[in-house]
N, C-alpha and C. Protein backbone atom coordinates (compact mmCIF):
# COMPACT_ATOMS: atom_id res chain seq x y z
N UNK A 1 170.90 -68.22 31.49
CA UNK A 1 170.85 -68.59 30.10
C UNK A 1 171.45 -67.44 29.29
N UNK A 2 172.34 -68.15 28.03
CA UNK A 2 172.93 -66.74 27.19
C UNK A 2 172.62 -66.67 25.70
N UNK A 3 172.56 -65.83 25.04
CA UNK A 3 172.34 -65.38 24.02
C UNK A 3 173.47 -64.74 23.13
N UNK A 4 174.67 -65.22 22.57
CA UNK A 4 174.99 -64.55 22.08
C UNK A 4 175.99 -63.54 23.29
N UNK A 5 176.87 -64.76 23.90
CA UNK A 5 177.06 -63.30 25.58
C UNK A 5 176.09 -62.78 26.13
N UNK A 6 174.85 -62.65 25.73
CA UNK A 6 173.86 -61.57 26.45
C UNK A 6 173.12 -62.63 27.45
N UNK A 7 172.89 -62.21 28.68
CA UNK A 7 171.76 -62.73 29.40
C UNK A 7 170.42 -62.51 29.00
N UNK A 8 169.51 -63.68 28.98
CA UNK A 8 168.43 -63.82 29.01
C UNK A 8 167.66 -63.73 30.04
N UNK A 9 166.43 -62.59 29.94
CA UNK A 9 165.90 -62.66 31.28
C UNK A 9 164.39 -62.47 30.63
N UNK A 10 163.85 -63.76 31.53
CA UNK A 10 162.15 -64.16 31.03
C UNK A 10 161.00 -63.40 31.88
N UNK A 11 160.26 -62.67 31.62
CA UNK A 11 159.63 -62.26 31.89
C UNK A 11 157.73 -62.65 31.78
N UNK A 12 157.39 -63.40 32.78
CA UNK A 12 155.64 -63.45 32.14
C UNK A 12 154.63 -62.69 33.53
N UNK A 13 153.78 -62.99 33.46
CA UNK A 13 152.42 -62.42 34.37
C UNK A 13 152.34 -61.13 34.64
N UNK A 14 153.11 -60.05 33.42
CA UNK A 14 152.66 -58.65 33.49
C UNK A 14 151.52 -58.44 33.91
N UNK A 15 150.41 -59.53 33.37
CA UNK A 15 149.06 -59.09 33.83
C UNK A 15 149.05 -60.58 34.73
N UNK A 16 148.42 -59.92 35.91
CA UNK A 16 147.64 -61.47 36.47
C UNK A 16 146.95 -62.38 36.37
N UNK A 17 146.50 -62.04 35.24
CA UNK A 17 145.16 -63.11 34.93
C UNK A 17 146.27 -64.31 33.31
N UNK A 18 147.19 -64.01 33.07
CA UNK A 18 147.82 -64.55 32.14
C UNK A 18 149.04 -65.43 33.02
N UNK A 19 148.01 -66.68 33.53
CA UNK A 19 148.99 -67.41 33.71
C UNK A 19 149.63 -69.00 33.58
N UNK A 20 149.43 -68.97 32.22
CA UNK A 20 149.76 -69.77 31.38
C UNK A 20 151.62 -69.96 31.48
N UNK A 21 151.66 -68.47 31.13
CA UNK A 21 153.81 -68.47 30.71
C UNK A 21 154.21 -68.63 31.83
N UNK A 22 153.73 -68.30 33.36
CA UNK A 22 153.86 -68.48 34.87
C UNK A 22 154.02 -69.79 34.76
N UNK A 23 153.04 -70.43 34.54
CA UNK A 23 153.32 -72.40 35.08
C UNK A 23 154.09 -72.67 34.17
N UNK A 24 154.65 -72.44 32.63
CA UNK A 24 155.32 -72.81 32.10
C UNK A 24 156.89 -72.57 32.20
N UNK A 25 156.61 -71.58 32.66
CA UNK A 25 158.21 -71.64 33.30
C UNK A 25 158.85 -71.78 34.45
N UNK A 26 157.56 -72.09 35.57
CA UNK A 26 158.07 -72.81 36.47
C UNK A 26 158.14 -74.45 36.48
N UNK A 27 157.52 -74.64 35.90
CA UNK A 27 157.66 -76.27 35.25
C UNK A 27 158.78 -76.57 35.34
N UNK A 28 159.24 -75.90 34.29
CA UNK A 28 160.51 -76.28 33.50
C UNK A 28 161.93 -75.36 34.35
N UNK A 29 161.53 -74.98 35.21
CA UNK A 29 162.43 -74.35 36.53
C UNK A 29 163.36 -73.12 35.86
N UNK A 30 162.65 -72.33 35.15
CA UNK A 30 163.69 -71.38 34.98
C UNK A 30 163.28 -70.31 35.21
N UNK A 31 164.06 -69.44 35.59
CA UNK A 31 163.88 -68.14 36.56
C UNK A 31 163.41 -67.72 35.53
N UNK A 32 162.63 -66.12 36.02
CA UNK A 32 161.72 -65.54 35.46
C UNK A 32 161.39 -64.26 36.34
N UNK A 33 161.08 -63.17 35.68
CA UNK A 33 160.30 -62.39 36.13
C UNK A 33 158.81 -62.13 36.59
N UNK A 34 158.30 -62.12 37.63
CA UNK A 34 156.93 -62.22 37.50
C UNK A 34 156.55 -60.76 37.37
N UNK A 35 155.83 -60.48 36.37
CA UNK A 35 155.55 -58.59 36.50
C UNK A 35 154.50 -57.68 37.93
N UNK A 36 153.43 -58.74 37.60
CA UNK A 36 152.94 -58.20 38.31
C UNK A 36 152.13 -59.54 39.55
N UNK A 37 153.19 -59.69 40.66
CA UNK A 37 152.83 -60.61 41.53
C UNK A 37 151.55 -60.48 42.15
N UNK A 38 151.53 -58.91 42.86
CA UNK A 38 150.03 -58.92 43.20
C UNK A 38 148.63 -59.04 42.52
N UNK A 39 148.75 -58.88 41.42
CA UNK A 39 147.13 -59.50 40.37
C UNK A 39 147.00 -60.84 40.47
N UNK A 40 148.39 -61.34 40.28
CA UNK A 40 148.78 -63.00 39.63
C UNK A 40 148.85 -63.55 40.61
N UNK A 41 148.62 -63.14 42.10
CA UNK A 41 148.01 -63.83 43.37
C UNK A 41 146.36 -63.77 43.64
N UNK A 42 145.56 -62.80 42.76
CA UNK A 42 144.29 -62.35 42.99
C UNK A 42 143.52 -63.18 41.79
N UNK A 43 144.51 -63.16 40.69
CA UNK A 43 143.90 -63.98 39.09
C UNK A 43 143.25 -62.72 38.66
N UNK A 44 143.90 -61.44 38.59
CA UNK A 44 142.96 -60.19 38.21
C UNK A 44 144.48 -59.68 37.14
N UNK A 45 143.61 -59.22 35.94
CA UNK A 45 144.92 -58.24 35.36
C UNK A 45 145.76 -57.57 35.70
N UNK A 46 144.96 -56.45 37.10
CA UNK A 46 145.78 -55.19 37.34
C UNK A 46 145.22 -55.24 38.67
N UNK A 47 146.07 -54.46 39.72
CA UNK A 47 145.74 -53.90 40.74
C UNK A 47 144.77 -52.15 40.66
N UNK A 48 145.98 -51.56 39.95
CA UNK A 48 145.23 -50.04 40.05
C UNK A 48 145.33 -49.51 38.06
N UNK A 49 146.24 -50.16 37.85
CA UNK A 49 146.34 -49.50 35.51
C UNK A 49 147.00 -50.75 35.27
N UNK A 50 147.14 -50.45 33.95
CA UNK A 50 147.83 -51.69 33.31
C UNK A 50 149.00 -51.25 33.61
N UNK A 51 149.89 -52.44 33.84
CA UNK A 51 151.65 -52.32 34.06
C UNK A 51 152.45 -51.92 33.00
N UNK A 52 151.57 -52.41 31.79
CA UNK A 52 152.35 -52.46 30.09
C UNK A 52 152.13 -50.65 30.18
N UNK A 53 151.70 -50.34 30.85
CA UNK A 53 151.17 -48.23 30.44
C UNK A 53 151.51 -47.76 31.73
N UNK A 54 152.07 -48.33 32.06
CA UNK A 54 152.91 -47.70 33.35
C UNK A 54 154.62 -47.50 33.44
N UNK A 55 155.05 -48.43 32.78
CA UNK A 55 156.51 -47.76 32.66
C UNK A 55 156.62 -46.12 32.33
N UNK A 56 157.35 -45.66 33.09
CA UNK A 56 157.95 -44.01 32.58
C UNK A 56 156.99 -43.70 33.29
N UNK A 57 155.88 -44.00 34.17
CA UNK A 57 155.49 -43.14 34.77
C UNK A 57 155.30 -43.31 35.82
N UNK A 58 155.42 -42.16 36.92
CA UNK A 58 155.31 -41.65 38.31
C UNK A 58 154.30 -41.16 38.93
N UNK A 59 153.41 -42.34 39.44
CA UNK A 59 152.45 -42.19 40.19
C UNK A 59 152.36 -42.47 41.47
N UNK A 60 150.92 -43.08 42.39
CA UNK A 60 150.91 -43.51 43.64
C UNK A 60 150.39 -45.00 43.21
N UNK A 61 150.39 -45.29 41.87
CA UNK A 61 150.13 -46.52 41.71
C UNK A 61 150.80 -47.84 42.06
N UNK A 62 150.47 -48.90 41.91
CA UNK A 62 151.27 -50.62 42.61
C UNK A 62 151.85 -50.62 41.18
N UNK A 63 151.30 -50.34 39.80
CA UNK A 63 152.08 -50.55 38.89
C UNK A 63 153.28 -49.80 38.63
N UNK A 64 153.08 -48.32 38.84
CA UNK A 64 154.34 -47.64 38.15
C UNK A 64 155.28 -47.69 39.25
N UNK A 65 154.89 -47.98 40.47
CA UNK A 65 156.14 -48.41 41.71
C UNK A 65 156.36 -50.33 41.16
N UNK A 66 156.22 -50.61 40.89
CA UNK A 66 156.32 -52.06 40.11
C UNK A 66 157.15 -52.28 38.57
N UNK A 67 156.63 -51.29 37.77
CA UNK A 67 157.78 -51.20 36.32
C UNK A 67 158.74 -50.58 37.45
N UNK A 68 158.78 -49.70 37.75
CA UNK A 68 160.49 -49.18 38.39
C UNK A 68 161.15 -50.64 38.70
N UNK A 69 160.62 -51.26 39.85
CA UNK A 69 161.22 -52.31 40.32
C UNK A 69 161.84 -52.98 39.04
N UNK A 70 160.73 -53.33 38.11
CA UNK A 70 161.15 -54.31 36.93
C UNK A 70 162.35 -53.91 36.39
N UNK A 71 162.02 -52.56 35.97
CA UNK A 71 163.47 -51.89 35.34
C UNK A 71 164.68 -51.96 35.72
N UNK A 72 164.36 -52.00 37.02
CA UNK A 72 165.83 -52.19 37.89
C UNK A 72 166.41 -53.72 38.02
N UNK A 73 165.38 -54.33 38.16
CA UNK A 73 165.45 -55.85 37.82
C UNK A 73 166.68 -56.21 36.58
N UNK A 74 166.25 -55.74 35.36
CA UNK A 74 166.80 -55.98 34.11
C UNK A 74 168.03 -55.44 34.04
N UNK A 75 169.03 -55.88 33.14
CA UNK A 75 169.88 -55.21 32.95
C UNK A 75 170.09 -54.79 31.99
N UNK A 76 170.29 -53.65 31.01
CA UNK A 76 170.06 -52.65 29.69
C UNK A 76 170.70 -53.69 28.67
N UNK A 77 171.84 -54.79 28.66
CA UNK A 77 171.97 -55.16 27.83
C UNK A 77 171.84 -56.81 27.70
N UNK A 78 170.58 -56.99 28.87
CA UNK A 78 169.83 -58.20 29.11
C UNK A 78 168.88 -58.31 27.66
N UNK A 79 168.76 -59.89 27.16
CA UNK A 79 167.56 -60.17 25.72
C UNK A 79 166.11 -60.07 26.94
N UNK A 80 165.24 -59.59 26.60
CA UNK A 80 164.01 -59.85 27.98
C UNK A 80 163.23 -60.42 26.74
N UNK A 81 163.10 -61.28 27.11
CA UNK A 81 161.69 -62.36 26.72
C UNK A 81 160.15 -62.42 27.53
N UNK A 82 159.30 -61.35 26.49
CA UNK A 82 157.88 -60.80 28.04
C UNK A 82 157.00 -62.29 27.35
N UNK A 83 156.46 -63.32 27.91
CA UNK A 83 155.60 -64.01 27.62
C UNK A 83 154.13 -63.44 27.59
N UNK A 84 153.30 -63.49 26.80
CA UNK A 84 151.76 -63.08 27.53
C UNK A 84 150.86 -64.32 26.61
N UNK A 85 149.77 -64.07 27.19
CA UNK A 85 148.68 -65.15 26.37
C UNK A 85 147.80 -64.11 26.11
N UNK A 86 146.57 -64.85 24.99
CA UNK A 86 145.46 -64.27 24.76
C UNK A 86 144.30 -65.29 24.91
N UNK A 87 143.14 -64.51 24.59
CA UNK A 87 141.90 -65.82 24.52
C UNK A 87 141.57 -65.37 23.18
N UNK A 88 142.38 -65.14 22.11
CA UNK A 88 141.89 -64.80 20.79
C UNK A 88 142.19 -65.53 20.10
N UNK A 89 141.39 -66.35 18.91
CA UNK A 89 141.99 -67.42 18.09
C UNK A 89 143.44 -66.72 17.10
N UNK A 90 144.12 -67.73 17.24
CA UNK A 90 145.06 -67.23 16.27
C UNK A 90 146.33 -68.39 16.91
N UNK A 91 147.56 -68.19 15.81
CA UNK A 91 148.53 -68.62 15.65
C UNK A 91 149.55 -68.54 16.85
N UNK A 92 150.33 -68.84 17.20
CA UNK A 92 151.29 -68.62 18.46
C UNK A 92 152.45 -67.93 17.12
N UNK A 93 153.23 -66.21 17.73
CA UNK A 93 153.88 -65.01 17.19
C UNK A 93 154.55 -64.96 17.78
N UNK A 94 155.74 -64.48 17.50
CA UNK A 94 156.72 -63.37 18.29
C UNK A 94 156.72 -61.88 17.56
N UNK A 95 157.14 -60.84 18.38
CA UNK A 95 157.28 -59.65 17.97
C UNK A 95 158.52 -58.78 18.95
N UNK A 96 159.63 -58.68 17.99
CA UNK A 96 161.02 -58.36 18.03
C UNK A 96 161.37 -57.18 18.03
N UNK A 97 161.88 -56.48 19.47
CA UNK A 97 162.02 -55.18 19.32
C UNK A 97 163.56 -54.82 19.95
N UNK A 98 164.19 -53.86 19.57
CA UNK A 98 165.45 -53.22 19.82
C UNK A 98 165.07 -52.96 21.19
């Protein structure tokens, strides 16, 4: 999918237990990133930290060996679309970043 020339690359189940944007985009058959496969096989947020606080960093963790992967996944001038859910009342948002 393109944007403007740019590839689109979808990203949901950073956390495992959010998997709402998971069935929704396999539904509808379009590739996707899964962030974090091993939670989102367990139905648990995290294996060892959160993945979202693990980029940039170098640990012995499943997450920060997991953002690397992701990073490498993407390509720098890919649009990434991260899906997540909440259980908090409110409106369905986006929030747009460089």
């Amino acid at each position: 999918m393109k944007l403007n020339d740019r590839s689109i690359c979808f990203m949901a189940g950073l956390y495992g237990n959010e998997r709402s944007p998971v069935r929704a985009l396999g539904h509808k058959g379009l590739d996707f990133v899964l962030g974090n496969p091993k939670a989102y096989e367990r139905n648990i947020r995290f294996i060892d930290r959160d993945l979202n606080a693990s980029f940039g960093v170098s640990d012995s963790s499943y997450e920060s060996g997991r953002a690397t992967e992701i990073l490498n996944e993407i390509n720098g001038g890919d649009v990434v679309i991260d899906f997540h859910t909440t259980t908090a009342p409110g409106v369905p948002f986006a929030v747009l970043t460089e």
